[in-house]
Protein backbone atom coordinates (compact mmCIF):
# COMPACT_ATOMS: atom_id res chain seq x y z
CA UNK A 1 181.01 108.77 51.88
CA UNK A 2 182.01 105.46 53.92
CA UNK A 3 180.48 102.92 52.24
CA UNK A 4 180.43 100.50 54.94
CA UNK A 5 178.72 102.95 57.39
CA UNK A 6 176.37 104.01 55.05
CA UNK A 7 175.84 99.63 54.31
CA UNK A 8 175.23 99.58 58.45
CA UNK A 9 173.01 102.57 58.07
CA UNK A 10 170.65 101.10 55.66
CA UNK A 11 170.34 97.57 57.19
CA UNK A 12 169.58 99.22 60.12
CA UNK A 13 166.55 101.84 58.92
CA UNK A 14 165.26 97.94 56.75
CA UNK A 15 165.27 96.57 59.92
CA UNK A 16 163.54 98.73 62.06
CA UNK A 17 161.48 99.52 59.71
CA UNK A 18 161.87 103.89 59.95
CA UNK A 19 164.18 106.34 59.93
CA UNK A 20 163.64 107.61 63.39
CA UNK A 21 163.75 104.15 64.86
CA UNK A 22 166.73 103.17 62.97
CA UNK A 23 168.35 106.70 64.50
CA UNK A 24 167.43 105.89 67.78
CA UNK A 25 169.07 102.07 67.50
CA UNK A 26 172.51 103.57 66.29
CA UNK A 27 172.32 106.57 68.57
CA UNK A 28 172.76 108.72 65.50
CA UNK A 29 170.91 112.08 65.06
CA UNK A 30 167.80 111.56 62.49
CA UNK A 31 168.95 114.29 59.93
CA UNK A 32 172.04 112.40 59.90
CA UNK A 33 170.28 108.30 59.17
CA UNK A 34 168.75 110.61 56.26
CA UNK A 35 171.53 111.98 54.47
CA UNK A 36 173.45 108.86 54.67
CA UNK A 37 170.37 106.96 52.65
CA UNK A 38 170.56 110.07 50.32
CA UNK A 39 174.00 109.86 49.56
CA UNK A 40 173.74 106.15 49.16
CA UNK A 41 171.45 106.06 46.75
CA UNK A 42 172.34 109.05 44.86
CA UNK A 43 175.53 106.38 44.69
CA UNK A 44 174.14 103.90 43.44
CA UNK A 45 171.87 105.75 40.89
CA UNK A 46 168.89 104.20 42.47
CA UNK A 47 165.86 104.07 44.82
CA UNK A 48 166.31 101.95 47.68
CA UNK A 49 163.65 103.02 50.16
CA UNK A 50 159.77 103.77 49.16
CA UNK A 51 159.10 106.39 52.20
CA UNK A 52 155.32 107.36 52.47
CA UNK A 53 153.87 108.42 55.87
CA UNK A 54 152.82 105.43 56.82
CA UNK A 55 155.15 103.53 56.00
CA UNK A 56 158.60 102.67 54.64
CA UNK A 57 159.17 99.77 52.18
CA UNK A 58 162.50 98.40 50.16
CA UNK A 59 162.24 98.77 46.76
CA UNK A 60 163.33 95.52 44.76
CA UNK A 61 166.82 97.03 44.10
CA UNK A 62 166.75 97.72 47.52
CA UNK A 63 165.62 94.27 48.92
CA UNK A 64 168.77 92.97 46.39
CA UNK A 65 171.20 95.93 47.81
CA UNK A 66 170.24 95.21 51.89
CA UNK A 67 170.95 91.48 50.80
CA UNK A 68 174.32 92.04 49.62
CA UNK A 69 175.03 94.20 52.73
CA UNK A 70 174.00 92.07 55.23
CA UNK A 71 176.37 89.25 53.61
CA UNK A 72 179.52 91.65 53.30
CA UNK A 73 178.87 92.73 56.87
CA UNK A 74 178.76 89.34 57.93
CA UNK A 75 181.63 88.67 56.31
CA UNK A 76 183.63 91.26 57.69
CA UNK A 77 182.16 90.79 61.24
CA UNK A 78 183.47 86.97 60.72
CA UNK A 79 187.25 88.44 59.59
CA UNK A 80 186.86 90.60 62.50
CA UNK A 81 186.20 87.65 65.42
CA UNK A 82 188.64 85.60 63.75
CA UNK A 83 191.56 88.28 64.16
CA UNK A 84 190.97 89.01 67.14
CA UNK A 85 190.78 85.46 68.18
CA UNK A 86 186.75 85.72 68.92
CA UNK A 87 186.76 82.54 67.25
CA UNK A 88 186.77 81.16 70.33
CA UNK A 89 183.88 82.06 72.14
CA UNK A 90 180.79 81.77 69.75
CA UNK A 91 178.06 84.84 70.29
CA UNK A 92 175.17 87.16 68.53
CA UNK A 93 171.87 86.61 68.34
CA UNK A 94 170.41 83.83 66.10
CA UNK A 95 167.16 83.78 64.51
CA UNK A 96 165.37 80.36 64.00
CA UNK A 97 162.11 79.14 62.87
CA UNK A 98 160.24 75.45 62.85
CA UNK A 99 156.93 74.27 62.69
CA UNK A 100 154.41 75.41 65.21
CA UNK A 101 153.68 71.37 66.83
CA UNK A 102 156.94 70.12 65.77
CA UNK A 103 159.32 73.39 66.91
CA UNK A 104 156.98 72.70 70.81
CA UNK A 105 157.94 68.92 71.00
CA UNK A 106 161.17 69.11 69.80
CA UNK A 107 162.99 72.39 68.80
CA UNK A 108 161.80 74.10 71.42
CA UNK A 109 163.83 71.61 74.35
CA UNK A 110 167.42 71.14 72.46
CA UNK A 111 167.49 75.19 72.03
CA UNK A 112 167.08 75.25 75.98
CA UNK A 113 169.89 72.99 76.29
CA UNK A 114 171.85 75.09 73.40
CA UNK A 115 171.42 78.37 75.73
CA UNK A 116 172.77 76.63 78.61
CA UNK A 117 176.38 75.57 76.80
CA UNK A 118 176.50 78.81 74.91
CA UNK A 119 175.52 81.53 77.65
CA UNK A 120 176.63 84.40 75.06
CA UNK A 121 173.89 83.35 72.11
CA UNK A 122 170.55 84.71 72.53
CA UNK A 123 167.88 83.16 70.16
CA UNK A 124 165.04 84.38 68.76
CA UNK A 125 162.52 81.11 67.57
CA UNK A 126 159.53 81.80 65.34
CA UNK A 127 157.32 78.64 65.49
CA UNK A 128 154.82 78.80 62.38
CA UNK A 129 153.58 76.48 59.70
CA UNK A 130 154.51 78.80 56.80
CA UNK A 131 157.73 78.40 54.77
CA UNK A 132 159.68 81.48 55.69
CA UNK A 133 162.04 82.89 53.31
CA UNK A 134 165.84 83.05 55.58
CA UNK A 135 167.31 85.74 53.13
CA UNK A 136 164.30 88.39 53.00
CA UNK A 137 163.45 87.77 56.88
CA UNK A 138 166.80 87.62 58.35
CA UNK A 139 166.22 83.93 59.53
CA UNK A 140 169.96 82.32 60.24
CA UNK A 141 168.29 78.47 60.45
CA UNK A 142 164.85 76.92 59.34
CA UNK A 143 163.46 73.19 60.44
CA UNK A 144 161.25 72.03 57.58
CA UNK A 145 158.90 69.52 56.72
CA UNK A 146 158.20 68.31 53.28
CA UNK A 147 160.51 68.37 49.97
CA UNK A 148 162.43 70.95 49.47
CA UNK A 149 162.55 73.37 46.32
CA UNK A 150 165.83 73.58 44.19
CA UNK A 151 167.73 76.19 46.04
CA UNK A 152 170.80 77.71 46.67
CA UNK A 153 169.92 76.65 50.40
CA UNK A 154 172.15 74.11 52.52
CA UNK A 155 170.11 71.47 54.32
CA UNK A 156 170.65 68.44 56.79
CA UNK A 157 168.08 66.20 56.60
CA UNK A 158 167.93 64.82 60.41
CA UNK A 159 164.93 62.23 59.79
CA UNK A 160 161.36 61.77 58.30
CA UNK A 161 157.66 61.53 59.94
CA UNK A 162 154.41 59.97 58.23
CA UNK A 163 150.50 61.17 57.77
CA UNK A 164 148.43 58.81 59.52
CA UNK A 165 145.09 58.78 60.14
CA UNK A 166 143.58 57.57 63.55
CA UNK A 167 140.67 57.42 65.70
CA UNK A 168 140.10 56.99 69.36
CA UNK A 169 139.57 53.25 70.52
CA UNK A 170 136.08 54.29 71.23
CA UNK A 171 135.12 55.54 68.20
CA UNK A 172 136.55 52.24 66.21
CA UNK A 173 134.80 50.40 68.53
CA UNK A 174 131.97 51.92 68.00
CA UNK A 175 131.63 52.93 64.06
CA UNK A 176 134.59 49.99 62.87
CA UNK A 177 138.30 49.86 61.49
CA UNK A 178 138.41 51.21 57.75
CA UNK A 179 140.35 48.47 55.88
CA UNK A 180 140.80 50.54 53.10
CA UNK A 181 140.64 54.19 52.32
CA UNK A 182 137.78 53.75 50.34
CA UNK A 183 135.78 52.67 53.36
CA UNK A 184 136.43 56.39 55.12
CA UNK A 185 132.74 57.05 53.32
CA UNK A 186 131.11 55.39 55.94
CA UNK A 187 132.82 57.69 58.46
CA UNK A 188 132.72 60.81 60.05
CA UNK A 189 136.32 62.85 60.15
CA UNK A 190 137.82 65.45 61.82
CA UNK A 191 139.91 67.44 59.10
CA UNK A 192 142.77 69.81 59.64
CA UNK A 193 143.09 72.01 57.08
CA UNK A 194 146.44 72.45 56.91
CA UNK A 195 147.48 69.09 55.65
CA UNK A 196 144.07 68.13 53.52
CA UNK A 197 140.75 69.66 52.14
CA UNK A 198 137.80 69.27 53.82
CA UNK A 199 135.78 67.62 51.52
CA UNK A 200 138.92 65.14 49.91
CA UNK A 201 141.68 62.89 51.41
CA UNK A 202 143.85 61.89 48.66
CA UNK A 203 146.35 58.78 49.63
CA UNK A 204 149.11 58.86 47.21
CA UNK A 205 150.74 55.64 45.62
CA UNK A 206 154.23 54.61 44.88
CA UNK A 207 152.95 52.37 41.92
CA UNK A 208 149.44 53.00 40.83
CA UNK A 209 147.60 56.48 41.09
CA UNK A 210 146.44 58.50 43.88
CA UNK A 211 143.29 57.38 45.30
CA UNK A 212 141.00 60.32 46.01
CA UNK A 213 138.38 59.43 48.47
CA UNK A 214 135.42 61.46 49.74
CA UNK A 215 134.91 62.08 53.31
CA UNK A 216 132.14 63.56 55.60
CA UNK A 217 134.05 65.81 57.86
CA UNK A 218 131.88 67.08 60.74
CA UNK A 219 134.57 69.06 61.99
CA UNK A 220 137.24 71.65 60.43
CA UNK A 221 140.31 72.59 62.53
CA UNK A 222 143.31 75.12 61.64
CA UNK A 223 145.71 73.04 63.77
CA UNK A 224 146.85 69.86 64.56
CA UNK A 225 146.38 69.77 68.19
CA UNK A 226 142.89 70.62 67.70
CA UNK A 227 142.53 67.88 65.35
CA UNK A 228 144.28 65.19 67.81
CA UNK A 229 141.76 66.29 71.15
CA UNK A 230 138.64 66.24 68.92
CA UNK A 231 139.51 62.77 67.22
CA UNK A 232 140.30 61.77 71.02
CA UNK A 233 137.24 62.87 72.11
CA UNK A 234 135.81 60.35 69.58
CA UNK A 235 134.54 62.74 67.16
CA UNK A 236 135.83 60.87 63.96
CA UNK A 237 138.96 59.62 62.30
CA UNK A 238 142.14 62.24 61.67
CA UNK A 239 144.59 63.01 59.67
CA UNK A 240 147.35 64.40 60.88
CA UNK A 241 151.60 64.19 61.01
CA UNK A 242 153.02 60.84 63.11
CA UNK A 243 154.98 63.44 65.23
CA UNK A 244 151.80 65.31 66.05
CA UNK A 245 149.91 62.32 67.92
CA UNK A 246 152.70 60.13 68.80
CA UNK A 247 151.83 61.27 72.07
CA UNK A 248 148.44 60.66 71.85
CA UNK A 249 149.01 57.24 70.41
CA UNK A 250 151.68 56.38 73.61
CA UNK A 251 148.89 57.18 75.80
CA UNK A 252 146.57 54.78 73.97
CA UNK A 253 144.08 58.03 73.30
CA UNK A 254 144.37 57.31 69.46
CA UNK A 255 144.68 54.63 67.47
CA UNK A 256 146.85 54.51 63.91
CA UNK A 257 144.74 52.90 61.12
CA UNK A 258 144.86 52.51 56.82
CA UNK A 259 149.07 52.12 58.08
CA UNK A 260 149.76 50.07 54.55
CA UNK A 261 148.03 53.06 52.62
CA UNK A 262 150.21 55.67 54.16
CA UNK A 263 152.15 58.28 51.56
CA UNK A 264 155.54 57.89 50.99
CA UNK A 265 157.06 59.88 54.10
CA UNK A 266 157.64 63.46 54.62
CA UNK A 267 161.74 64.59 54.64
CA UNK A 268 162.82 66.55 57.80
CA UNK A 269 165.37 69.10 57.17
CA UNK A 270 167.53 71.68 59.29
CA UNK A 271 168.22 74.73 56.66
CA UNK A 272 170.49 77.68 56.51
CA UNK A 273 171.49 80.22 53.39
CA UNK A 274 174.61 78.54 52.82
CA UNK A 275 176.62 81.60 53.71
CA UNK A 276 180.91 81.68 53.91
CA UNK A 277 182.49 81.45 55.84
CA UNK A 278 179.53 80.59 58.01
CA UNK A 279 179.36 81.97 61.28
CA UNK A 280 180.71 80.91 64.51
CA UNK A 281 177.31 81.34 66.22
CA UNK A 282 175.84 79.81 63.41
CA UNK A 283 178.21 76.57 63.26
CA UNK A 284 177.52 76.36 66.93
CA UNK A 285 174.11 75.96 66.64
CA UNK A 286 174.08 72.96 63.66
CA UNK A 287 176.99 71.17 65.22
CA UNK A 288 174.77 71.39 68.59
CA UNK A 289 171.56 70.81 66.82
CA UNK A 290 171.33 68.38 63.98
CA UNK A 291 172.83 65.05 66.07
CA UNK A 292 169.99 65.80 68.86
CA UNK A 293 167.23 66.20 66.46
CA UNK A 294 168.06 63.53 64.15
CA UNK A 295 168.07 61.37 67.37
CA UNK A 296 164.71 62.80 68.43
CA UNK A 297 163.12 61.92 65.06
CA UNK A 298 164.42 58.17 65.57
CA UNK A 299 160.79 56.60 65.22
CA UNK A 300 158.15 59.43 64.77
């Protein structure tokens, strides 16, 4: 059995998801993708796949195994480029996430500049507000938001943004300018749920303890921008991320109120697995990406 085919074989049938798909990506006839998972496992003494027909699932030694393969692969794909002097001209495909408002505003633009100095990396950029795990979904970078749980992880942090609340000028105009959180009561808010509960703001406090303040939210929103064009329209006060309504705020659509009650701010961090040697498409991509966006977050 070759051991490396059969590693090739196996990310391949995890990635696609099924044996016939997996055949038809390596050109390879389906009988054979089969044996080669049979004589892998019966190698290793263990189950890797769970095939029903529906579907087909990695067991947890297999989710480990595919792991491991898809490192020494890389690894040897990496010795390969380097002998052969491919070094030199960074390319693959690389798979990057961010946060749905944040990845728009200002992921989205410096990887459009990335494709045009690197014309052999293709990209493919998930934008969601979820914390993706890179290893078990084959993501090669992450942009987060927030502090970061101990990991084995390697992150740049490239700058920080605040939760604010604001209002239209209108609506202050109208209803007043809460001097304290405590005076949100008398107000009506718009709340995305995402970033508070409906019912609660909490405003944390570097010296005392969090103050936990009831509000009356006539509206409930699953995403920021939502949030910003109803508190624009004058609905009620927001809370949402500075980055999110800096915009807004430019524009003089919303104003930024309760500023000396604001949390401590939120880390922003570019993340990849840590991987050695780390790949050239890979290196490309921080080098390229991490000045820009720590320039871009100058002030949000």
């Amino acid at each position: 059995m070759d051991r490396l085919e059969a590693m090739q074989v196996l990310l391949s049938v995890a990635d696609a998801g099924s044996f016939s798909a997996a055949a038809r990506h390596l050109g390879m006839p389906l009988t054979t993708v089969s044996r080669k998972i049979s004589e892998l496992e019966s190698h290793l003494a263990t189950r890797l796949l769970i095939r029903t027909t529906r579907q087909l699932s990695l067991t947890e030694a297999g989710a480990s195994y595919v792991a491991a393969c898809r490192k020494i692969l890389g690894e040897i794909d990496e010795a390969e480029r380097a002998a052969t002097g491919e070094y030199a001209t960074p390319r693959g495909e690389l798979s990057v996430t961010a946060p749905v408002v944040f990845g728009r505003l200002h992921v989205t633009p410096l990887i459009a500049e990335f494709l045009a100095v690197y014309p052999q990396i293709d990209v493919r950029l998930s934008l969601v507000d979820r914390s993706i795990h890179l290893l078990e979904e084959h993501v090669d970078a992450a942009v987060r938001i927030g502090s970061l749980p101990d990991s084995s992880m390697v992150a740049a942090r490239v700058g920080e943004v605040r939760r604010v609340v604001c209002a239209s000028p209108a609506y202050l105009d109208a209803h007043g300018v809460p001097a304290t959180p405590a005076r949100l009561k008398s107000h009506t808010c718009v709340t995305f749920n995402a970033l508070d509960a409906a019912q609660m703001w909490t405003f944390p406090s570097r010296t005392t303890k969090a103050t936990n303040v009831e509000v009356h939210s006539r509206l409930v929103v699953n995403t920021a921008e939502a949030a910003i064009a109803a508190a624009a329209a004058g609905v009620g006060l927001t809370r949402v991320l500075s980055y999110q309504v800096a915009d807004a705020v430019s524009q003089g659509l919303l104003r930024i109120v309760l500023r000396r009650f604001e949390p401590p701010p939120l880390p922003v961090h570019v993340m990849h697995a840590g991987q050695k040697p780390l790949p050239i498409k890979l290196r490309a991509f921080l080098d390229f990406l991490v000045p820009r966006l720590r320039q871009r977050c100058t002030g949000i």
